[in-house]
C-alpha atoms as a PDB file:
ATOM      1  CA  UNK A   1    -155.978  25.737  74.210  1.00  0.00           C
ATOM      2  CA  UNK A   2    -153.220  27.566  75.864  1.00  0.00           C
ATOM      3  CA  UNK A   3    -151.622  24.509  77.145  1.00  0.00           C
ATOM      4  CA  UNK A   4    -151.845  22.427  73.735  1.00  0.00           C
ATOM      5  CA  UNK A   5    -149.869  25.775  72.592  1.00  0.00           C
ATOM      6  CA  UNK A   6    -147.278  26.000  75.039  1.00  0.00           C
ATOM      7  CA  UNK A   7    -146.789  22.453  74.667  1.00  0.00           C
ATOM      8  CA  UNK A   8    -145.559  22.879  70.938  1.00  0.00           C
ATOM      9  CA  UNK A   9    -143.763  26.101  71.507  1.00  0.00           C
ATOM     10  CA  UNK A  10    -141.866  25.399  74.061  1.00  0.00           C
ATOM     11  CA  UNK A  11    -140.155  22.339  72.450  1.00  0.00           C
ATOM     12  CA  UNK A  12    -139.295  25.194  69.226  1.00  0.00           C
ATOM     13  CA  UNK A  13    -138.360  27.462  71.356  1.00  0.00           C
ATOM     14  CA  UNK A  14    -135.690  25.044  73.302  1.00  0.00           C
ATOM     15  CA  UNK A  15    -134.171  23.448  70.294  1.00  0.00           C
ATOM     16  CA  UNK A  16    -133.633  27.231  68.889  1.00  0.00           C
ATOM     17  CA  UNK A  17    -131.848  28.397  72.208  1.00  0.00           C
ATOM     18  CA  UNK A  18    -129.542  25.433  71.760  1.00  0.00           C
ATOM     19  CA  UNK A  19    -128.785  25.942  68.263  1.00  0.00           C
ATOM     20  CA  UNK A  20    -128.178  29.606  68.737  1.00  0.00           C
ATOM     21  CA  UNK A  21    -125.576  28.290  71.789  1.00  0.00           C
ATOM     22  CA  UNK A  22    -124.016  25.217  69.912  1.00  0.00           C
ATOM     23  CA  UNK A  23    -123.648  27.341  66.573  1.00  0.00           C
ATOM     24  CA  UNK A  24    -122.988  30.978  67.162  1.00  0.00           C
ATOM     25  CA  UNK A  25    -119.344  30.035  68.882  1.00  0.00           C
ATOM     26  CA  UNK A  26    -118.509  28.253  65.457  1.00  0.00           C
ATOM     27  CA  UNK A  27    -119.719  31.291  63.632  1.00  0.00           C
ATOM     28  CA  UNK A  28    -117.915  34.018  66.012  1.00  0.00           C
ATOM     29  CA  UNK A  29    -115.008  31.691  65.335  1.00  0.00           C
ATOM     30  CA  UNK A  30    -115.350  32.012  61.575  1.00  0.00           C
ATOM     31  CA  UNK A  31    -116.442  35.098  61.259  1.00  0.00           C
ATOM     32  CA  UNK A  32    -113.508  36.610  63.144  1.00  0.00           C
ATOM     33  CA  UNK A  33    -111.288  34.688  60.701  1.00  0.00           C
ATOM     34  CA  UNK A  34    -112.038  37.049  58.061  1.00  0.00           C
ATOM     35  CA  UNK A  35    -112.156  40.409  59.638  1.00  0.00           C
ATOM     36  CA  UNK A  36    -109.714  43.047  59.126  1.00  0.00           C
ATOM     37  CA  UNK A  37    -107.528  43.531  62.670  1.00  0.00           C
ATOM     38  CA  UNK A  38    -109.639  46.767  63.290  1.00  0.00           C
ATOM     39  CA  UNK A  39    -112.962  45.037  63.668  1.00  0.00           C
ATOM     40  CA  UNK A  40    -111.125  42.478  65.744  1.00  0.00           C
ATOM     41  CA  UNK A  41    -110.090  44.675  68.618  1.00  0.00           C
ATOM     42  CA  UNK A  42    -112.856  47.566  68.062  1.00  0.00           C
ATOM     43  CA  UNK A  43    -114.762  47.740  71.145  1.00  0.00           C
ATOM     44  CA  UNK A  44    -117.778  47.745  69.136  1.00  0.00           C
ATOM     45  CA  UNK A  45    -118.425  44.184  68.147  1.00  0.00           C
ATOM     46  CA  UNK A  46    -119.063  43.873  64.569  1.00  0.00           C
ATOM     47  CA  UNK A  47    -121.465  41.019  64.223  1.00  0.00           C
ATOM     48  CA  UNK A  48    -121.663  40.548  60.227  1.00  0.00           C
ATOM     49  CA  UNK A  49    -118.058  41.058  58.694  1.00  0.00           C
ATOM     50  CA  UNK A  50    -117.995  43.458  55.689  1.00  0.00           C
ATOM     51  CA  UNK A  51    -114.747  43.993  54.714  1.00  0.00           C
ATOM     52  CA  UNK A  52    -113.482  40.880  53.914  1.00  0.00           C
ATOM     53  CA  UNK A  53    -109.886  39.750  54.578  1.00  0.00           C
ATOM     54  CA  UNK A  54    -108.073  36.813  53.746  1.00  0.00           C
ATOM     55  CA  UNK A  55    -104.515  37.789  55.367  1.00  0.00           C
ATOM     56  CA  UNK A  56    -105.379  35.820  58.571  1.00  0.00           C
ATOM     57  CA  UNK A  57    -105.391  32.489  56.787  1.00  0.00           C
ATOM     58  CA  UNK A  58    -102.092  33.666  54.974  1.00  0.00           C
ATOM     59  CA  UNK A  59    -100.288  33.939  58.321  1.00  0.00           C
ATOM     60  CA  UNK A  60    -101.958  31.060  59.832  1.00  0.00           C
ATOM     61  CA  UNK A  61    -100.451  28.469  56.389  1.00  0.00           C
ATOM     62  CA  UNK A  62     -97.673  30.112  56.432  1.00  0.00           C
ATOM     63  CA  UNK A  63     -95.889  28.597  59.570  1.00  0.00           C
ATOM     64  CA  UNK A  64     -93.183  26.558  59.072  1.00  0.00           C
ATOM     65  CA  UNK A  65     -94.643  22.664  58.788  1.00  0.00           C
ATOM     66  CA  UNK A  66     -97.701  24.242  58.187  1.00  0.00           C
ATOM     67  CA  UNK A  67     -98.602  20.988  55.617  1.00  0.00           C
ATOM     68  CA  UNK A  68     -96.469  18.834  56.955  1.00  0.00           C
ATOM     69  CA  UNK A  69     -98.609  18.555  60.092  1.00  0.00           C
ATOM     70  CA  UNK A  70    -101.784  18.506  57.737  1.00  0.00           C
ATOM     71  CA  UNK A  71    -100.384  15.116  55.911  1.00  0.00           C
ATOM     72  CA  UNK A  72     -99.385  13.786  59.104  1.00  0.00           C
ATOM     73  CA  UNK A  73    -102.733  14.400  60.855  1.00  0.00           C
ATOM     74  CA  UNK A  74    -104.798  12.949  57.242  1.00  0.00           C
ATOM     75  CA  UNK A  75    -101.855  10.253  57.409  1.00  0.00           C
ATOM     76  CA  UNK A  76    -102.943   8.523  61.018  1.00  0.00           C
ATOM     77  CA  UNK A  77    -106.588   9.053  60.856  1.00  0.00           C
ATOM     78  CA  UNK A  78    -107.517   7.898  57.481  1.00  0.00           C
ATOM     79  CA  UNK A  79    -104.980   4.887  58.536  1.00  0.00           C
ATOM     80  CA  UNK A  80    -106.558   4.435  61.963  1.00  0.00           C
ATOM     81  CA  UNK A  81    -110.185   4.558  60.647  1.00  0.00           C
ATOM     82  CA  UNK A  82    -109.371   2.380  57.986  1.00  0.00           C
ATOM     83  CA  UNK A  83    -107.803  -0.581  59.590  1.00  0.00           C
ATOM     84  CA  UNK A  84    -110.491  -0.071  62.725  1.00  0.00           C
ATOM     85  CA  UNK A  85    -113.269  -0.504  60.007  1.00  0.00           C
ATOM     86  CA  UNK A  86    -111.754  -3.825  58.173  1.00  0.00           C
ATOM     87  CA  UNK A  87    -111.065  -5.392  61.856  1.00  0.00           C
ATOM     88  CA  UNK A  88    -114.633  -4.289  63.350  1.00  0.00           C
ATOM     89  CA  UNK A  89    -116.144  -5.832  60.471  1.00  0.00           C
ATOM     90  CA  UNK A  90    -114.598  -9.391  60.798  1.00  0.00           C
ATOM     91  CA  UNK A  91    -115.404  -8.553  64.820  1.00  0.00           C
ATOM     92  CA  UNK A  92    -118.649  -7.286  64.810  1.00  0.00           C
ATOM     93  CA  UNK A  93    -119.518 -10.122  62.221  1.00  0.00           C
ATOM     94  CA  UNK A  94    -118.447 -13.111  64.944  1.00  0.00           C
ATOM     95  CA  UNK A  95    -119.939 -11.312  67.511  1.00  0.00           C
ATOM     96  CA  UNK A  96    -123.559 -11.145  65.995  1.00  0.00           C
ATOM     97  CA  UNK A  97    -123.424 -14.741  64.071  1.00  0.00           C
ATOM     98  CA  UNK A  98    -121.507 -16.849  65.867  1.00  0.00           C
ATOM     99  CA  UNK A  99    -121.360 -18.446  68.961  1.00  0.00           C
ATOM    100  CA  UNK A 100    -118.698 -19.385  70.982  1.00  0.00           C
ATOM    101  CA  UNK A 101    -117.362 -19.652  74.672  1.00  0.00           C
ATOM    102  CA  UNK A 102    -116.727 -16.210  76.136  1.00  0.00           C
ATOM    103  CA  UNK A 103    -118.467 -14.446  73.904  1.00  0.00           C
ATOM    104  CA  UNK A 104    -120.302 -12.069  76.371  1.00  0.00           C
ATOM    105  CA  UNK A 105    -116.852 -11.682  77.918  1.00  0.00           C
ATOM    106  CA  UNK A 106    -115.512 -10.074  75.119  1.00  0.00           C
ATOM    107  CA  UNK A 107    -118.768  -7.672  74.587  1.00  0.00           C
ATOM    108  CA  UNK A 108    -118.189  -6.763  78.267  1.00  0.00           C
ATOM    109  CA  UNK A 109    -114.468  -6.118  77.954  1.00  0.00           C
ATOM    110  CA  UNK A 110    -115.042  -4.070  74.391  1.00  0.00           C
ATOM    111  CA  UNK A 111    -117.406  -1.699  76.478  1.00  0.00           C
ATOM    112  CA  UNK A 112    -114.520  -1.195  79.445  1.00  0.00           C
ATOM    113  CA  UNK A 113    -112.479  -0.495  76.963  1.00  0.00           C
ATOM    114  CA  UNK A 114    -114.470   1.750  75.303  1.00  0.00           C
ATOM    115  CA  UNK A 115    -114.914   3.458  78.799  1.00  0.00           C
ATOM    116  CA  UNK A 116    -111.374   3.486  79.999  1.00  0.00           C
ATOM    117  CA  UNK A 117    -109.677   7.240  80.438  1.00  0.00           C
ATOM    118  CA  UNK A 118    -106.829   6.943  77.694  1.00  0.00           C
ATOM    119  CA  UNK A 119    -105.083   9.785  78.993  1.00  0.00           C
ATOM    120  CA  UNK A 120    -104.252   7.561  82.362  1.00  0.00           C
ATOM    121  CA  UNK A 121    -102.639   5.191  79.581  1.00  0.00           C
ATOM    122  CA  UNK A 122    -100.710   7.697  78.323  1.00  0.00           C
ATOM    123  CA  UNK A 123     -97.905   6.858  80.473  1.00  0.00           C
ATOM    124  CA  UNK A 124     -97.448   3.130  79.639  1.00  0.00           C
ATOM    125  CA  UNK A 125     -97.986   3.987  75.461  1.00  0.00           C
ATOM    126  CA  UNK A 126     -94.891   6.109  75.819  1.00  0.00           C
ATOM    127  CA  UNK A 127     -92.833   3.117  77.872  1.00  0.00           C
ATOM    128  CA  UNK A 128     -94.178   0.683  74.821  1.00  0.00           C
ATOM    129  CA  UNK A 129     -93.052   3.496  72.173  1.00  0.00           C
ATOM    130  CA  UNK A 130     -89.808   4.060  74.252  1.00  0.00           C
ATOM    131  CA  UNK A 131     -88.269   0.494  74.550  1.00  0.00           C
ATOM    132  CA  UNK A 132     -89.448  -0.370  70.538  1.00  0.00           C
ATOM    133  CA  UNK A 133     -87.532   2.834  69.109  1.00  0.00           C
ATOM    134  CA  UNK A 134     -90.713   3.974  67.604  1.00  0.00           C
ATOM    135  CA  UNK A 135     -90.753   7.727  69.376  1.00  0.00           C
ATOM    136  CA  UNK A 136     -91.275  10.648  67.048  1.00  0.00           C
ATOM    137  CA  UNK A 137     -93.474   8.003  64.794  1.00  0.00           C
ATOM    138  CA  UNK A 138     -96.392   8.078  62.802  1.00  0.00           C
ATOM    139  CA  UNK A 139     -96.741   4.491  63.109  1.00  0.00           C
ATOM    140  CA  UNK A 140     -97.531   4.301  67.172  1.00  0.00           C
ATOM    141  CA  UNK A 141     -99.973   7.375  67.150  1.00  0.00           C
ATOM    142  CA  UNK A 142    -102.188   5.043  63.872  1.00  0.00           C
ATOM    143  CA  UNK A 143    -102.321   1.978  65.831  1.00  0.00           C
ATOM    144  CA  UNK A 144    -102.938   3.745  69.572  1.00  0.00           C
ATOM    145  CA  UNK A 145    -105.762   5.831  67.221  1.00  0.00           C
ATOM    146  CA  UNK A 146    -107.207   2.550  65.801  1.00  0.00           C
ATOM    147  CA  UNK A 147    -107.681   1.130  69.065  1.00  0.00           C
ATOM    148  CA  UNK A 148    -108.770   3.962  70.774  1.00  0.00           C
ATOM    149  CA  UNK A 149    -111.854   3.823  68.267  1.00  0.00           C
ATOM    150  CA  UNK A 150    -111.854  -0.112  67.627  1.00  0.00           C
ATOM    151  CA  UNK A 151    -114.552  -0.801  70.389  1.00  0.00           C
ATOM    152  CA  UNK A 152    -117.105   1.662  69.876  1.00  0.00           C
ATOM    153  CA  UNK A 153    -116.840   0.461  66.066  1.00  0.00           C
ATOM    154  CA  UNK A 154    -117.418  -3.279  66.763  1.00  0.00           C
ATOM    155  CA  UNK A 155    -119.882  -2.615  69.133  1.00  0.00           C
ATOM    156  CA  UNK A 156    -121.935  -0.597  66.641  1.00  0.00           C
ATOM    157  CA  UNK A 157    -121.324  -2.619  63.789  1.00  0.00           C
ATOM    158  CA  UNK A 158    -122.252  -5.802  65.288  1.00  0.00           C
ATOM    159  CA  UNK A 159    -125.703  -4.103  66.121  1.00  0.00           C
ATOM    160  CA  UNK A 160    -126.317  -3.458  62.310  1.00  0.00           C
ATOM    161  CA  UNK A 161    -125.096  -7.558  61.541  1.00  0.00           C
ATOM    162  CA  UNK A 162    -127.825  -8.850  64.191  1.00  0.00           C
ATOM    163  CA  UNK A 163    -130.559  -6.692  62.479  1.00  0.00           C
ATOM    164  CA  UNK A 164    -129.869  -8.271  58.824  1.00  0.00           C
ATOM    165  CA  UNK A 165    -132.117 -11.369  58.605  1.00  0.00           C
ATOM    166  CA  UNK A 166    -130.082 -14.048  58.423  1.00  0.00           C
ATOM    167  CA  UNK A 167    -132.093 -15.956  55.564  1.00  0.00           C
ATOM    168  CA  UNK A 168    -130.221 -13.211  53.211  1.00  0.00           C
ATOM    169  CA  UNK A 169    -126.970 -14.997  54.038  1.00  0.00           C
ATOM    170  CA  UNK A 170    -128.107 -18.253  54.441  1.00  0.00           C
ATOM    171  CA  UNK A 171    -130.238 -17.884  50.727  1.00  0.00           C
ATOM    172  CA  UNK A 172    -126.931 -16.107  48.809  1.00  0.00           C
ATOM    173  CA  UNK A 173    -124.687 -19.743  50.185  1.00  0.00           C
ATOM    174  CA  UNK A 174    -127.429 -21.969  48.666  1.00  0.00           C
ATOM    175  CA  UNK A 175    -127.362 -20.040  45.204  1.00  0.00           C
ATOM    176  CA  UNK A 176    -123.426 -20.693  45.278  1.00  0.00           C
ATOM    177  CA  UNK A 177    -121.892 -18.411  47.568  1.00  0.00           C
ATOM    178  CA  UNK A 178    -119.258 -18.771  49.963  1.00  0.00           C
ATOM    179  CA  UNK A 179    -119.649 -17.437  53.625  1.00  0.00           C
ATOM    180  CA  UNK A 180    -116.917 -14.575  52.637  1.00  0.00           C
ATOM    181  CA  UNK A 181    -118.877 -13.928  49.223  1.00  0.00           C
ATOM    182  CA  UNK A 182    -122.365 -13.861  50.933  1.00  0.00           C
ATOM    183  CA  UNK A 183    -120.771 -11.466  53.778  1.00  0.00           C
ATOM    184  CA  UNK A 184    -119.420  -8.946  50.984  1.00  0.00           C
ATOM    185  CA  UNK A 185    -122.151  -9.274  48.784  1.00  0.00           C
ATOM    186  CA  UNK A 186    -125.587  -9.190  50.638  1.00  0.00           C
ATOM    187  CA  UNK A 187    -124.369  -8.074  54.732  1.00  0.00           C
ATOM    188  CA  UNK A 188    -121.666  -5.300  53.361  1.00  0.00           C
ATOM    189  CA  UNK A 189    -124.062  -2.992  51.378  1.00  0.00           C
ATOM    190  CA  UNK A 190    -126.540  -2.877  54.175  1.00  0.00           C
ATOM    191  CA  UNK A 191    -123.791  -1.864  56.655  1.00  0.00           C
ATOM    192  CA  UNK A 192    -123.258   1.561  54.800  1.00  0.00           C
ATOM    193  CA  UNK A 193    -125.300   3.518  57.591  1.00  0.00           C
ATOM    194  CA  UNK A 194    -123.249   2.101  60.106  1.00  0.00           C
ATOM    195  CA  UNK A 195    -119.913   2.178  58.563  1.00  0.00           C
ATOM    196  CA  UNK A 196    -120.629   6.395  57.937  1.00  0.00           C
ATOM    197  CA  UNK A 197    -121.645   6.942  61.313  1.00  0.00           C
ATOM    198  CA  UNK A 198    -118.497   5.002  62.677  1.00  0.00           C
ATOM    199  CA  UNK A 199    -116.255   6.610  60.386  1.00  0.00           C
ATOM    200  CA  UNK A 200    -117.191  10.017  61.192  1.00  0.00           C
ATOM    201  CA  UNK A 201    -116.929   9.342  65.220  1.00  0.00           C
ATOM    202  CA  UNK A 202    -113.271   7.148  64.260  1.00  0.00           C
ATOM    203  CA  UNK A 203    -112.562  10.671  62.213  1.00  0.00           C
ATOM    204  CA  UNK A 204    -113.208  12.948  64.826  1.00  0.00           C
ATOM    205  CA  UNK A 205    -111.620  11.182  67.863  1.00  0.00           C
ATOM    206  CA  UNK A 206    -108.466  10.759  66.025  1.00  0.00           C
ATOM    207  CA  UNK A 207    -108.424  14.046  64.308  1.00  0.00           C
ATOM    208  CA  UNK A 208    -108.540  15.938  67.380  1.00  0.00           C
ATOM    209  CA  UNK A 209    -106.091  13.702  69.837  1.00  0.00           C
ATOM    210  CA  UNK A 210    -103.672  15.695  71.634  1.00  0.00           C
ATOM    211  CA  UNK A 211    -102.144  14.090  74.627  1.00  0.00           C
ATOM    212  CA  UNK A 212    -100.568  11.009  72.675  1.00  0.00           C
ATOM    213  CA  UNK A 213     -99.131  12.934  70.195  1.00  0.00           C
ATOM    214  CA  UNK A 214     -97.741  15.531  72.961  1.00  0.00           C
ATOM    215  CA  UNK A 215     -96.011  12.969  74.538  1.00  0.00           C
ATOM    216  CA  UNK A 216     -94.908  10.418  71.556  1.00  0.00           C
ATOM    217  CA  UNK A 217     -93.897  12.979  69.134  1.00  0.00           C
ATOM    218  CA  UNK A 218     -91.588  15.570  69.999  1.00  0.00           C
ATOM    219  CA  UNK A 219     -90.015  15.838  66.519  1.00  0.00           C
ATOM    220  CA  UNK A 220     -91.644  18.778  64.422  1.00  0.00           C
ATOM    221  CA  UNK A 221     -91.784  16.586  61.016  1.00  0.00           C
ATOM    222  CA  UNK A 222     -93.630  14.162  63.186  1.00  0.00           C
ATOM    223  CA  UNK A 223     -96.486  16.322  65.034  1.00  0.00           C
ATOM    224  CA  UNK A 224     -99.939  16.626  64.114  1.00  0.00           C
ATOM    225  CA  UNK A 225    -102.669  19.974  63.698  1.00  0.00           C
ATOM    226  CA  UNK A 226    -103.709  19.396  67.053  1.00  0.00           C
ATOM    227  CA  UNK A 227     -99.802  20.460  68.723  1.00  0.00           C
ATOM    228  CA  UNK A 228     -99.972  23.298  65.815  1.00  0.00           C
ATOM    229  CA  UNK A 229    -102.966  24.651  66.923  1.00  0.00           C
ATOM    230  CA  UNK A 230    -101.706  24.562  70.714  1.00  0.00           C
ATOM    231  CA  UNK A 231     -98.811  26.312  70.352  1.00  0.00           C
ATOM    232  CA  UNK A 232    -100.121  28.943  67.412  1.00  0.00           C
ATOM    233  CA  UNK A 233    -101.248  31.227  69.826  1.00  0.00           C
ATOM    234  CA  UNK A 234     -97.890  31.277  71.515  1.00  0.00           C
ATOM    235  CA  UNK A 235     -96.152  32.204  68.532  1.00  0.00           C
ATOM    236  CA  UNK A 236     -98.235  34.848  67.341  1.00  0.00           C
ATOM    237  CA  UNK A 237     -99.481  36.450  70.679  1.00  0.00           C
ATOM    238  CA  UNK A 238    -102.555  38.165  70.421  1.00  0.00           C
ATOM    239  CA  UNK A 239    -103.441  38.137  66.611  1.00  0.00           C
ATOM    240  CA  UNK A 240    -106.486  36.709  67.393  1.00  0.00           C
ATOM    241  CA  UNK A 241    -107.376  37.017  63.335  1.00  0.00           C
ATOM    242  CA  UNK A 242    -104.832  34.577  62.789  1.00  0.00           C
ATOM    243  CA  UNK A 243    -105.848  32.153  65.786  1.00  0.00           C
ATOM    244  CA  UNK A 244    -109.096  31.773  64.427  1.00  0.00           C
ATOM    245  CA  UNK A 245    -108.317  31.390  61.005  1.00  0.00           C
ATOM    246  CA  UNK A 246    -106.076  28.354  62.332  1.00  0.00           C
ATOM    247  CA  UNK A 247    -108.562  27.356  64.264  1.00  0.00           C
ATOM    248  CA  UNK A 248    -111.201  27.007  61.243  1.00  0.00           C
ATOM    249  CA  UNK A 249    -108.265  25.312  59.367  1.00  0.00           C
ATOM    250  CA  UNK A 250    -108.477  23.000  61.881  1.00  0.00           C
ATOM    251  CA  UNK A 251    -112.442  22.758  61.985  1.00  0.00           C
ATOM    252  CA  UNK A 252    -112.665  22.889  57.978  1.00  0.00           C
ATOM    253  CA  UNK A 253    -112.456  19.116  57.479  1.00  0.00           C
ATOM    254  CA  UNK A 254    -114.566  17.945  60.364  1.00  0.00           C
ATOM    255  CA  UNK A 255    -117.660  20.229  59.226  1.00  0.00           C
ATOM    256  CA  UNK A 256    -116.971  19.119  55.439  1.00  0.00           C
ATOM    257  CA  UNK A 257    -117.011  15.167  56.327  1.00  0.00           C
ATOM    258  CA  UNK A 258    -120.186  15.868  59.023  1.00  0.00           C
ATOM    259  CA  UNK A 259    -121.954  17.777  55.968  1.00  0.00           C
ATOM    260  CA  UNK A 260    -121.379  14.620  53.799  1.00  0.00           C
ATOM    261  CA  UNK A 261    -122.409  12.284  56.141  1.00  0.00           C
ATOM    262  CA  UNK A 262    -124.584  13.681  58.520  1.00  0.00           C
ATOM    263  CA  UNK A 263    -127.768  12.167  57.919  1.00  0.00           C
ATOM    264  CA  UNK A 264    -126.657   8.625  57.318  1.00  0.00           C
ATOM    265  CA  UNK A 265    -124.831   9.101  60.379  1.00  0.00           C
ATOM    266  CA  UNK A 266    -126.956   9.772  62.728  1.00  0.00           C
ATOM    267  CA  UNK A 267    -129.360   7.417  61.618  1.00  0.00           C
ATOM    268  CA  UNK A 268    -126.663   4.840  62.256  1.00  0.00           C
ATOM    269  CA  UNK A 269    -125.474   6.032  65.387  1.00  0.00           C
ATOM    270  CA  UNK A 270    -129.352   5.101  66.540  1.00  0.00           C
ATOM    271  CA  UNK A 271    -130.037   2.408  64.753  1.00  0.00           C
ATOM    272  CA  UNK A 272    -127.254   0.374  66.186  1.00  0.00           C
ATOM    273  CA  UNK A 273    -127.834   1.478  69.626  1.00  0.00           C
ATOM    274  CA  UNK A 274    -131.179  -0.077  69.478  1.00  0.00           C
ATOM    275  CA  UNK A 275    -130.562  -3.281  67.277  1.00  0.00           C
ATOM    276  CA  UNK A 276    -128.533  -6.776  68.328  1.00  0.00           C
END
């Protein structure tokens, strides 16, 4: 009896310690983004802010650029997980229905590429960007940011093509559809798991890139929130109430698209590990 119960506390038990260790940075983080200065720096920790203060989040907007490098950072991700979803599904779809010479070769080289260091890269990027006059461009940092997610997309996407039966398709082209019309009509919808889950790992790789924009974009107009955050603390010292109210500027849109998408997510993320 004693063993049955340790057996299903200690599984409780573990999952709590690592949700207290995963979420109570995030909360400290938030938390000290609305306390008044003094409960910053008192040597008594306050735990559960009272006094509520929004001033933090008033110094941390108003930098100079402050939305500038908010529309630039929503500018290359949305872009970048956008065109990485339309060319993963044409991919993904040609990897799981058809067959042709080399195929395994190119699931092979997807996964190296999906395992390569990109900071090693970083180097040669810059040389491309250099010699095509492109430096201090938004253009460069969307397309290194599509690729950069492009294989892990494909390679989860074509997982979710291989597990729809194919007698959908092949029962939508005899009532009178064309291949394209069949894809967008009966495969599409039942890639919406998939296409979340993707989306929210595209989202969060791109959102929080730093070395390619460090080195592309030296221009203020053209840097993102991740060479803002860097250098915030910098500028402002030790006002730690205004580095982690930029901080959960930062976080704000990450949490809100994971809250959305969370559970169709990670059902994707395991479905298509396991499927094709």
């Amino acid at each position: 009896m004693k063993r049955s119960l340790f057996g299903r506390l200690w599984p409780n038990v573990t999952a709590v310690v690592l949700f207290i260790g995963f979420v109570f940075p995030v909360y400290w983080m938030f938390a000290t983004a609305f306390k008044p200065t003094g409960d910053i720096i008192s040597e008594n920790p306050v735990w559960f802010p009272t006094d509520i203060t929004f001033e933090h989040f008033k110094t941390a907007t108003g930098v100079d650029h402050f939305w500038t490098y908010v529309t630039n950072s929503l500018t290359v991700t949305v872009l970048a997980v956008l065109f990485s979803l339309i060319i993963a599904l044409a991919g993904s779809f040609a990897l799981a229905r058809m067959r042709f010479k080399g195929r395994r070769g190119f699931v092979v080289g997807f996964m190296l590429a999906q395992m390569a260091p990109w900071e090693v890269m970083v180097i040669a990027m810059y040389m491309i960007v250099r010699d095509a006059s492109m430096l201090n461009s938004l253009v460069p940092l969307t397309l290194f940011y599509m690729m950069m997610i492009l294989p892990f997309t494909i390679l989860t996407l074509r997982g979710f093509v291989a597990a729809v039966p194919k007698e959908l398709e092949e029962s939508a082209m005899v009532d009178g559809c064309t291949r394209a019309q069949a894809f967008r009509r009966v495969i599409l919808p039942l890639l919406a798991p998939g296409l979340m889950s993707t989306s929210l790992f595209g989202f969060i790789t791109a959102w929080n890139e730093f070395a390619l924009v460090l080195v592309l974009n030296k221009d203020t107009a053209a840097k993102t929130l991740p060479l803002w955050l860097s250098g915030f603390q910098t500028q402002f010292g030790d006002d730690w109430g205004a580095t982690m109210a930029a901080s959960s500027l930062f976080a704000v849109p990450i949490l809100i698209l994971f809250v959305f998408l969370q559970r169709r997510a990670v059902s994707g993320l395991t479905a298509g590990a396991v499927k094709g």
